[in-house]
Protein backbone atom coordinates (compact mmCIF):
# COMPACT_ATOMS: atom_id res chain seq x y z
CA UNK A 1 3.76 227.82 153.08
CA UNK A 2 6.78 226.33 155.31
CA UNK A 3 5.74 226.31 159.15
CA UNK A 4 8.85 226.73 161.11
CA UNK A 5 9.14 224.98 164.22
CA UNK A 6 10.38 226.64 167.50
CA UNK A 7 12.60 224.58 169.90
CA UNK A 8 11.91 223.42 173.56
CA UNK A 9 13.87 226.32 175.45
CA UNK A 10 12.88 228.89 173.08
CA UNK A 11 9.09 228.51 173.49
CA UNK A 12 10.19 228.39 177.26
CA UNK A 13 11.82 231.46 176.94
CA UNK A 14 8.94 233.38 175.41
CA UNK A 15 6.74 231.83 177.72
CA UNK A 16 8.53 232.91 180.74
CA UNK A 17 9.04 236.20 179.29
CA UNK A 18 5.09 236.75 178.63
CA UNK A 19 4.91 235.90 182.40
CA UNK A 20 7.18 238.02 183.89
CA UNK A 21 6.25 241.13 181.89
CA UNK A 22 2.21 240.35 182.94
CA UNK A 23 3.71 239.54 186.79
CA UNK A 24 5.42 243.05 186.48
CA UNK A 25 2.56 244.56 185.18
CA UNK A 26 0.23 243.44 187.75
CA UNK A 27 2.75 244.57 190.69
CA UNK A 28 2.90 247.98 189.18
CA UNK A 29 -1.47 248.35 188.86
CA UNK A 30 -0.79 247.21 192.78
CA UNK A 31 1.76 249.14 194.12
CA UNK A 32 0.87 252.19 191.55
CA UNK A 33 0.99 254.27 195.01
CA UNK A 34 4.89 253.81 195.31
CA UNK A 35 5.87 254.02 192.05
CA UNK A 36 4.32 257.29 191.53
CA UNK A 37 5.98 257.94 194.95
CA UNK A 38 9.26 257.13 193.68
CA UNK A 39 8.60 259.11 190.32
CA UNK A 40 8.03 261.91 192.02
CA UNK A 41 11.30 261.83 194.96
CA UNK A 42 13.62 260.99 191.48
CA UNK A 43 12.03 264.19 190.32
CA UNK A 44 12.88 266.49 192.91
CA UNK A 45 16.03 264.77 193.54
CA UNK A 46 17.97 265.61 190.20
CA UNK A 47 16.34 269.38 190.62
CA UNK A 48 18.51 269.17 193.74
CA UNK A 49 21.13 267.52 192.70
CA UNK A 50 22.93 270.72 191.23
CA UNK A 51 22.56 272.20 194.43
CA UNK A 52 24.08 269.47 196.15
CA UNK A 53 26.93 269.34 193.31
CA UNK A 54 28.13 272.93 194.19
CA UNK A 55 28.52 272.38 198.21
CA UNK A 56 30.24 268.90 197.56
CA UNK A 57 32.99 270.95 195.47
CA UNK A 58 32.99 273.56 198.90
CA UNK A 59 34.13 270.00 200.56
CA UNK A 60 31.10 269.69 201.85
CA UNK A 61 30.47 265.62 201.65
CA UNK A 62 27.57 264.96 199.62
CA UNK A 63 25.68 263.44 202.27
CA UNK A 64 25.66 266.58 204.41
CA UNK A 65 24.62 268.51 201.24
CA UNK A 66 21.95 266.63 200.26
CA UNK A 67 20.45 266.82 203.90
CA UNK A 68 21.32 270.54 204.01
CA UNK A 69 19.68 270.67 200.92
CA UNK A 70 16.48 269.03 201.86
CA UNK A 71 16.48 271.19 204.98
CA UNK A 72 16.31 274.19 203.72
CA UNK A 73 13.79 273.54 201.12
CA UNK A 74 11.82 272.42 204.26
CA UNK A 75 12.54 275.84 206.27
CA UNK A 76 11.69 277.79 203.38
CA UNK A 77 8.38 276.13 202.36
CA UNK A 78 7.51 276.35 206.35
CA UNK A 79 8.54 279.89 206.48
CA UNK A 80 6.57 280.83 203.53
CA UNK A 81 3.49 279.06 204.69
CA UNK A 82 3.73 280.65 208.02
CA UNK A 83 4.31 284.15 205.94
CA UNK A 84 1.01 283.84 203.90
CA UNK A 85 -0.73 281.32 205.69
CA UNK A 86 -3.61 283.65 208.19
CA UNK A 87 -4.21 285.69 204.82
CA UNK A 88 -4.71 282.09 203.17
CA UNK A 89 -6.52 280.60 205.79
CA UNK A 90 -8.82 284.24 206.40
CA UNK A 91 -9.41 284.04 202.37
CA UNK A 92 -10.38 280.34 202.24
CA UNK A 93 -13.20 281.29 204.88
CA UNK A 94 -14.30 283.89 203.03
CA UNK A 95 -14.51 281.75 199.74
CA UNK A 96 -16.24 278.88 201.56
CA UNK A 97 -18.89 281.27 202.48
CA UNK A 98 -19.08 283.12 199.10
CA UNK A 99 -18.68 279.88 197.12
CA UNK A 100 -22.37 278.58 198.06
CA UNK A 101 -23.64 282.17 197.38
CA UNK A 102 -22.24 281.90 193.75
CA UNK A 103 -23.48 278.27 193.12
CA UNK A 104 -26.85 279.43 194.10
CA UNK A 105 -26.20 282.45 192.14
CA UNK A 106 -25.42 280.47 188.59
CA UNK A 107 -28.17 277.75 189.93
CA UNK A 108 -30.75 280.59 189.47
CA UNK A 109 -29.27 282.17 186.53
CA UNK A 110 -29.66 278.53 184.88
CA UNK A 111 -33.69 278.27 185.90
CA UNK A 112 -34.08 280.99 184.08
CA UNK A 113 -33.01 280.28 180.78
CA UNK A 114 -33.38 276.88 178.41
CA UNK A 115 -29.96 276.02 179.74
CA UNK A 116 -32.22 274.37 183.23
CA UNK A 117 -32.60 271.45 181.11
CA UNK A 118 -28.96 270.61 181.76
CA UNK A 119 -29.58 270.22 185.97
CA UNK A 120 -33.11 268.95 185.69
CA UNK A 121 -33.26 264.96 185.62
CA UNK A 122 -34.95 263.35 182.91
CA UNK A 123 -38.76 262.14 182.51
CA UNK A 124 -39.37 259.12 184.52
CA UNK A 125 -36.00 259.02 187.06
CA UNK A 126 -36.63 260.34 190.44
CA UNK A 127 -36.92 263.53 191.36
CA UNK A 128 -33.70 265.19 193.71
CA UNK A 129 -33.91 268.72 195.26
CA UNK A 130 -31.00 271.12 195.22
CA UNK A 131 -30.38 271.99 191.43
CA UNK A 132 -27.00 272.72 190.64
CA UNK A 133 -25.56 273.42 194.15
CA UNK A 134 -26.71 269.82 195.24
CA UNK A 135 -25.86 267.90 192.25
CA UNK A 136 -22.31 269.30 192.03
CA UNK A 137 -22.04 268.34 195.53
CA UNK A 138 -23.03 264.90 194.71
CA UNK A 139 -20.82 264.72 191.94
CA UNK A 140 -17.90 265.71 194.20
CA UNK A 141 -18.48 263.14 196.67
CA UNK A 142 -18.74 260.49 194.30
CA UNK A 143 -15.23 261.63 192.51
CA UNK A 144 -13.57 261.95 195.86
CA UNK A 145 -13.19 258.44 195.64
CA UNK A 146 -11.81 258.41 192.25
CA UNK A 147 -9.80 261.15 192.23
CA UNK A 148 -7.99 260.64 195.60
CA UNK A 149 -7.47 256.96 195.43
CA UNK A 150 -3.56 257.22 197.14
CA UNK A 151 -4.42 259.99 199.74
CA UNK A 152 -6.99 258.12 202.44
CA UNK A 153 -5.99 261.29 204.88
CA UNK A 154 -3.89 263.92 206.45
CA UNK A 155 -1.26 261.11 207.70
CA UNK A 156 -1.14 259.48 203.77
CA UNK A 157 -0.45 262.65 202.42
CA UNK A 158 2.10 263.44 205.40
CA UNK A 159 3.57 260.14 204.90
CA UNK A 160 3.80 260.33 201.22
CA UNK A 161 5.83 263.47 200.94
CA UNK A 162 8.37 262.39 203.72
CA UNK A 163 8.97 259.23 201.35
CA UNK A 164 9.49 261.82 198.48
CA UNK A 165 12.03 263.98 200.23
CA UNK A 166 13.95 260.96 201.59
CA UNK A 167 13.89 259.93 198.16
CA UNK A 168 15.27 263.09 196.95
CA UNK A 169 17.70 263.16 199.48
CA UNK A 170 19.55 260.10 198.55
CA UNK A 171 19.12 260.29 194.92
CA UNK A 172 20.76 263.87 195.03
CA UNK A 173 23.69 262.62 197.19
CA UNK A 174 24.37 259.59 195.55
CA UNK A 175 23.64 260.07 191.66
CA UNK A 176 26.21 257.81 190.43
CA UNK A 177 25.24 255.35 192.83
CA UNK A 178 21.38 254.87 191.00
CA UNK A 179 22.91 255.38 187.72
CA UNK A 180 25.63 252.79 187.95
CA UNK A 181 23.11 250.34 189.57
CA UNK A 182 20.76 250.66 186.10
CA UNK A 183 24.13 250.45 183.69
CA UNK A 184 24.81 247.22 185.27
CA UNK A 185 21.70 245.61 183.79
CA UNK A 186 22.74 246.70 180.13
CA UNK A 187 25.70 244.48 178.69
CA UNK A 188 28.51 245.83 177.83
CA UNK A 189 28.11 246.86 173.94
CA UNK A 190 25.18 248.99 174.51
CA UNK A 191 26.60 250.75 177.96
CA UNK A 192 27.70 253.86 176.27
CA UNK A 193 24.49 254.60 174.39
CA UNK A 194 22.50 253.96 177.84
CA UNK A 195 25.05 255.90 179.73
CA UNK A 196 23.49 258.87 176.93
CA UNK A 197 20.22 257.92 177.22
CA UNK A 198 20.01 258.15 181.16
CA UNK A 199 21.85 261.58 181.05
CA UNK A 200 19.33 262.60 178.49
CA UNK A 201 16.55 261.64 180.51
CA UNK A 202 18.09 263.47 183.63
CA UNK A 203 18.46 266.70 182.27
CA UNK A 204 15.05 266.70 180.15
CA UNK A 205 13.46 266.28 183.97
CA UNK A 206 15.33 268.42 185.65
CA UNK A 207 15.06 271.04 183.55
CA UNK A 208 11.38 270.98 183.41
CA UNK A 209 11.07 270.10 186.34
CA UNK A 210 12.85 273.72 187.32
CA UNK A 211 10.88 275.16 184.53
CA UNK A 212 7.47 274.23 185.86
CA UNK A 213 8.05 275.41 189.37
CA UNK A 214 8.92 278.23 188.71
CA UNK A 215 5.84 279.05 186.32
CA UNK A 216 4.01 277.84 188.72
CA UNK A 217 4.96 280.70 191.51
CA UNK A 218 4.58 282.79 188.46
CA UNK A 219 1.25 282.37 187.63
CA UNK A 220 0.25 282.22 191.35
CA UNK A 221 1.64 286.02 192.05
CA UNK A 222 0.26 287.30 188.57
CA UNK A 223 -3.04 285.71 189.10
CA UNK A 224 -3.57 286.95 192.78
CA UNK A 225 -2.51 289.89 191.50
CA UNK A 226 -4.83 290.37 188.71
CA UNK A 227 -8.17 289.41 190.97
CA UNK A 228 -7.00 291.84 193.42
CA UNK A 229 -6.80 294.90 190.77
CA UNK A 230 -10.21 293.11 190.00
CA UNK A 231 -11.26 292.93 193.70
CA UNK A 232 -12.19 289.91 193.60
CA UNK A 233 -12.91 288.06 196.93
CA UNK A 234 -10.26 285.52 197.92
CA UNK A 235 -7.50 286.72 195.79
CA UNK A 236 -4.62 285.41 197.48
CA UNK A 237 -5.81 281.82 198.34
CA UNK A 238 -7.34 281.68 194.15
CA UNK A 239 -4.17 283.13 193.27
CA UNK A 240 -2.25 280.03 195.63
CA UNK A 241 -4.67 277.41 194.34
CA UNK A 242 -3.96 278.95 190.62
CA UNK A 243 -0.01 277.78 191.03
CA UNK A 244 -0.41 275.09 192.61
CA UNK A 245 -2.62 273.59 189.86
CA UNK A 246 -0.36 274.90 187.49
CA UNK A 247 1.70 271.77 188.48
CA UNK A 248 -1.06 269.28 186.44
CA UNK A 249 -1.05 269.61 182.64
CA UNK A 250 -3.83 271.04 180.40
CA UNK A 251 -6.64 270.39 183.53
CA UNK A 252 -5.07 272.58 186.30
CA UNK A 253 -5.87 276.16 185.03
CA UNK A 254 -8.81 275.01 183.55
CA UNK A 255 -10.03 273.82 187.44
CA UNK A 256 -8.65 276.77 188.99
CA UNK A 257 -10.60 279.25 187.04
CA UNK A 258 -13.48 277.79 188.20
CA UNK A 259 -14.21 278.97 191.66
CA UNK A 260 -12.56 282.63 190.90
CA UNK A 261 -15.38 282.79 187.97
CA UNK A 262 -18.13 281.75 190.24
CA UNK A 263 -17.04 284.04 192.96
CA UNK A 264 -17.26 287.05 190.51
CA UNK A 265 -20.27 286.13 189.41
CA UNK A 266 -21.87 287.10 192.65
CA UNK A 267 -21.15 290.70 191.92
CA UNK A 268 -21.81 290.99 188.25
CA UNK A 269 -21.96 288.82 185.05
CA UNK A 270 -19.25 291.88 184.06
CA UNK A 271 -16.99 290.63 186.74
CA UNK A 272 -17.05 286.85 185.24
CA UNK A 273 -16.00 287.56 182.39
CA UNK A 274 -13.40 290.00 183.07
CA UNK A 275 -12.20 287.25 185.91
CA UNK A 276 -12.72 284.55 182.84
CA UNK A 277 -10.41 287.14 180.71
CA UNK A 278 -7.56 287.51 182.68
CA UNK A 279 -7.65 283.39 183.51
CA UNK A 280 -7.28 283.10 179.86
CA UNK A 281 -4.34 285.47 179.19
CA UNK A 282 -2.82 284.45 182.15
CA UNK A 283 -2.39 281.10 180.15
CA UNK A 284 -1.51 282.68 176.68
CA UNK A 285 1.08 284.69 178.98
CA UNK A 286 2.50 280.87 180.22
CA UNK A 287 2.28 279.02 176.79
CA UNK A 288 3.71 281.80 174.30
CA UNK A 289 6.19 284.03 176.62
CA UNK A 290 7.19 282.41 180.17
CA UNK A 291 7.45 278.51 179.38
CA UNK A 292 9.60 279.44 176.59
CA UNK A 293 12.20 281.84 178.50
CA UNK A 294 12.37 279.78 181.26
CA UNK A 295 12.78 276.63 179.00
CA UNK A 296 14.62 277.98 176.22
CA UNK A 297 14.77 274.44 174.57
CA UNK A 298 11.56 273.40 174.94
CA UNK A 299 10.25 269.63 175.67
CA UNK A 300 9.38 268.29 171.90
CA UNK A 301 5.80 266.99 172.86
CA UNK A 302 2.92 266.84 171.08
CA UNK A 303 0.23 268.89 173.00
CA UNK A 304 -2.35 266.17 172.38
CA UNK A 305 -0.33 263.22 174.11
CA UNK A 306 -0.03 265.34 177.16
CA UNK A 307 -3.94 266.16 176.87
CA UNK A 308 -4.37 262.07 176.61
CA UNK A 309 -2.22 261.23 178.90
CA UNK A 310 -2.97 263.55 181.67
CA UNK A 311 -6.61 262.57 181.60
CA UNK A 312 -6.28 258.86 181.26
CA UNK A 313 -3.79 258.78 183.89
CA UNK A 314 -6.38 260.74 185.66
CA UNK A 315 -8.79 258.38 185.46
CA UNK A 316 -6.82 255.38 186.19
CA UNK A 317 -5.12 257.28 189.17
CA UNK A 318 -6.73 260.17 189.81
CA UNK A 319 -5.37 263.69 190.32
CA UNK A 320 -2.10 262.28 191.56
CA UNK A 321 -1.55 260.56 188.64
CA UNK A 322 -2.10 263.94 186.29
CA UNK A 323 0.82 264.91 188.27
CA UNK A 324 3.40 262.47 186.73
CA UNK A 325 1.69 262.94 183.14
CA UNK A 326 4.04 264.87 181.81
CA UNK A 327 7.10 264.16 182.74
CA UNK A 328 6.38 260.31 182.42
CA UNK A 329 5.09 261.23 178.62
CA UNK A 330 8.86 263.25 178.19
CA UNK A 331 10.46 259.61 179.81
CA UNK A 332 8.69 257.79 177.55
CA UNK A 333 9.28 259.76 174.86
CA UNK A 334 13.21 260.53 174.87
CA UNK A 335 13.33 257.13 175.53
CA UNK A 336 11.71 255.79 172.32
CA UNK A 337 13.11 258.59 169.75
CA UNK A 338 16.79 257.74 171.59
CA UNK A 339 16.36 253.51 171.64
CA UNK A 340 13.87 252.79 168.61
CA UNK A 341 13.52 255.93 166.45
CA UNK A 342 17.61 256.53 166.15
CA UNK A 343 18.50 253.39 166.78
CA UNK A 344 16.41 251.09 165.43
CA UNK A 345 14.41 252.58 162.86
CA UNK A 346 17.39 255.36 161.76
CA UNK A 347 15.55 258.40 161.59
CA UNK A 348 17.28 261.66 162.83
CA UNK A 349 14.89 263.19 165.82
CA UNK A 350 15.52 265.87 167.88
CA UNK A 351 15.79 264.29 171.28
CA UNK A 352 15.10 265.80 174.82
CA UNK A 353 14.90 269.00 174.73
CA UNK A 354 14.48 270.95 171.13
C-alpha cells in the first residue's frame, strides 16, 4: 500500500487548525455565560426587528425605533407585573405554606404503602430524618448549584437581561450591519448561498421565537384558568410559573405540574388527578392544535434531538442552557440540511420551516 507523504506547510496547516478549533472550544466551555447571553439578545432582536422595520419606513431612524422598541417591551412587562403582581406575590405565600403541607401529605401517603422503600436509605448507610420532605430538600440544594451555574444572584440575573436587551436593541436596528459583518468571512463564490442560509436561519428563529411566546401566555391563562374552575390553591402564580416554563422544551410542563399536583393532593387524591388531567391536555392542546396554528410551517425537528439536547445542555449548563436547546438544535439543524445535506451530499430536504 503507497503511503503518501504530506508537505511541511500542510501538516502546519492542519496542525494549526486542530489548535485553533480546541483554543475556540475551550473559550466557549469558559465564557459559555456570554454566549448563551448573546444567543439569547440575537433571539429577541430579530423578533423585534419587524417592529423596528415598520417605524423606520414611518421615517422613524432605526436607532430611535429600536430603542422605542425596547422601551415599550420594558413598560409593558413592568405594567403587567405591577397588574398581577400582589395576586402573584399573595398566591406564592399561600403555596409556600401549602407546599410543605402536601410534601408531608405524599411523605405519609408513601409510608404507607411498599412504595416507602423508594425514600428509605439502604441497609448499612446512615440513617437521615425527614423522609421525603427532607430529602427533596436536600436534593434541591445540591442541584442549585448545578442548575443555576450563570445566575450567582439578583444582580447576575439583573445584569444578564440588560446585556440581552442591549443586544436586541442593536441587532434590531442594525440587521444588515451583523449580517454583512458574517458575509465578509465567506469568499466570494459561496456569498450568495450564505446570504440564503443566514436569512433562513433568521426567519426559522424568529418565527419560533414569536411562536413560543405566545404559547407560552397561552398556556399560562388556560392553565390558571383551569385550577381555578378546579379551585385549586395558587392558581394564578401555577398558572404564571406554567408559561413561563413553557419557554424550556420537553422538561418545563413536566416541572410545572409538579407543585399544582402536590397542592391538590392536600384536598383529595380526586383533586390530583383531575389537576394531573388537565396538565396533560393542556399539553395535547399545545402539541396537536396551538403550536401548529401559530406556526403554520412547523420547525422539521425530530422530537428526540430536542429531548437530548435539552437535557444534556441541562446538565452541562443547567436550566439556562435548556433555554437555548431548541432553537440552537433548529441553528444547527438548517444549517447542516442547507451546507452538507443539499450541498454536499445532494439530497433534497425540506429546510427551515416545513
Amino acid at each position: 500500500m503507497e503511503i503518501r507523504s504530506i508537505s511541511a506547510s500542510a501538516a502546519l496547516r492542519v496542525a494549526a487548525t486542530v489548535l485553533g478549533v480546541i483554543i475556540a472550544l475551550r473559550f466557549l466551555w469558559i465564557a459559555h455565560a456570554i454566549f448563551i447571553v448573546t444567543f439569547l439578545g440575537v433571539l429577541l432582536g430579530l423578533a423585534l426587528s419587524p417592529a423596528v422595520g415598520w417605524l423606520a419606513e414611518r421615517r422613524i431612524p432605526r436607532g430611535v425605533a429600536a430603542a422605542a422598541v425596547v422601551a415599550l417591551l420594558i413598560a409593558f412587562l413592568a405594567g403587567l407585573g405591577a397588574f398581577i403582581g400582589p395576586s402573584i406575590r399573595d398566591q406564592t405565600g399561600q403555596l409556600s405554606r401549602e407546599l410543605p403541607k402536601a410534601m408531608q401529605e405524599v411523605d405519609n401517603w408513601l409510608n404507607r404503602t411498599p412504595a416507602k422503600a423508594l425514600v428509605q436509605p439502604p441497609p448499612g448507610a446512615p440513617k437521615q430524618s425527614g423522609g421525603l420532605t427532607a430529602e427533596l430538600g436536600r436534593e434541591l440544594r445540591g442541584a442549585t448549584k448545578v442548575l443555576f451555574p450563570l445566575v450567582s444572584g439578583i444582580f447576575g440575573a439583573l445584569g444578564g437581561v440588560v446585556i440581552i436587551l442591549f443586544i436586541a436593541m442593536y441587532i434590531a436596528a442594525e440587521p444588515g450591519l451583523y449580517r454583512d459583518g458574517v458575509l465578509h468571512l465567506v469568499p466570494h463564490r459561496h456569498r450568495d448561498r450564505a446570504r440564503e442560509v443566514l436569512a433562513t436561519l433568521r426567519d426559522t428563529l424568529r418565527r419560533w421565537l414569536v411562536a413560543r411566546l405566545i404559547a407560552m401566555v397561552a398556556i399560562g391563562v388556560i392553565t390558571g384558568a383551569g385550577l381555578a374552575a378546579l379551585h385549586v390553591n395558587g392558581a394564578i402564580a401555577l398558572g404564571v410559573l406554567a408559561g413561563l416554563l413553557e419557554f424550556v422544551p420537553f422538561f418545563g410542563p413536566i416541572a410545572s405540574a409538579i407543585p399544582a399536583i402536590a397542592v391538590a393532593l392536600i384536598d383529595s387524591p380526586e383533586k390530583a388527578l383531575w389537576v394531573a388531567g388537565l396538565y396533560l391536555l393542556v399539553q395535547q392542546l399545545e402539541g396537536n392544535v396551538l403550536t401548529p396554528l401559530l406556526l403554520r410551517q412547523r420547525l422539521d425537528i425530530p422530537p428526540v434531538l430536542t429531548v437530548v439536547t435539552a437535557a444534556a445542555l441541562g446538565v452541562v449548563f443547567g436550566v439556562i442552557g435548556m433555554l437555548i436547546a431548541e432553537p440552537l438544535l433548529a441553528t444547527v439543524l438548517v444549517t447542516t440540511k442547507m451546507l452538507y445535506v443539499n450541498d454536499v451530499v445532494g439530497d433534497e430536504v425540506k429546510v427551515g420551516t416545513s
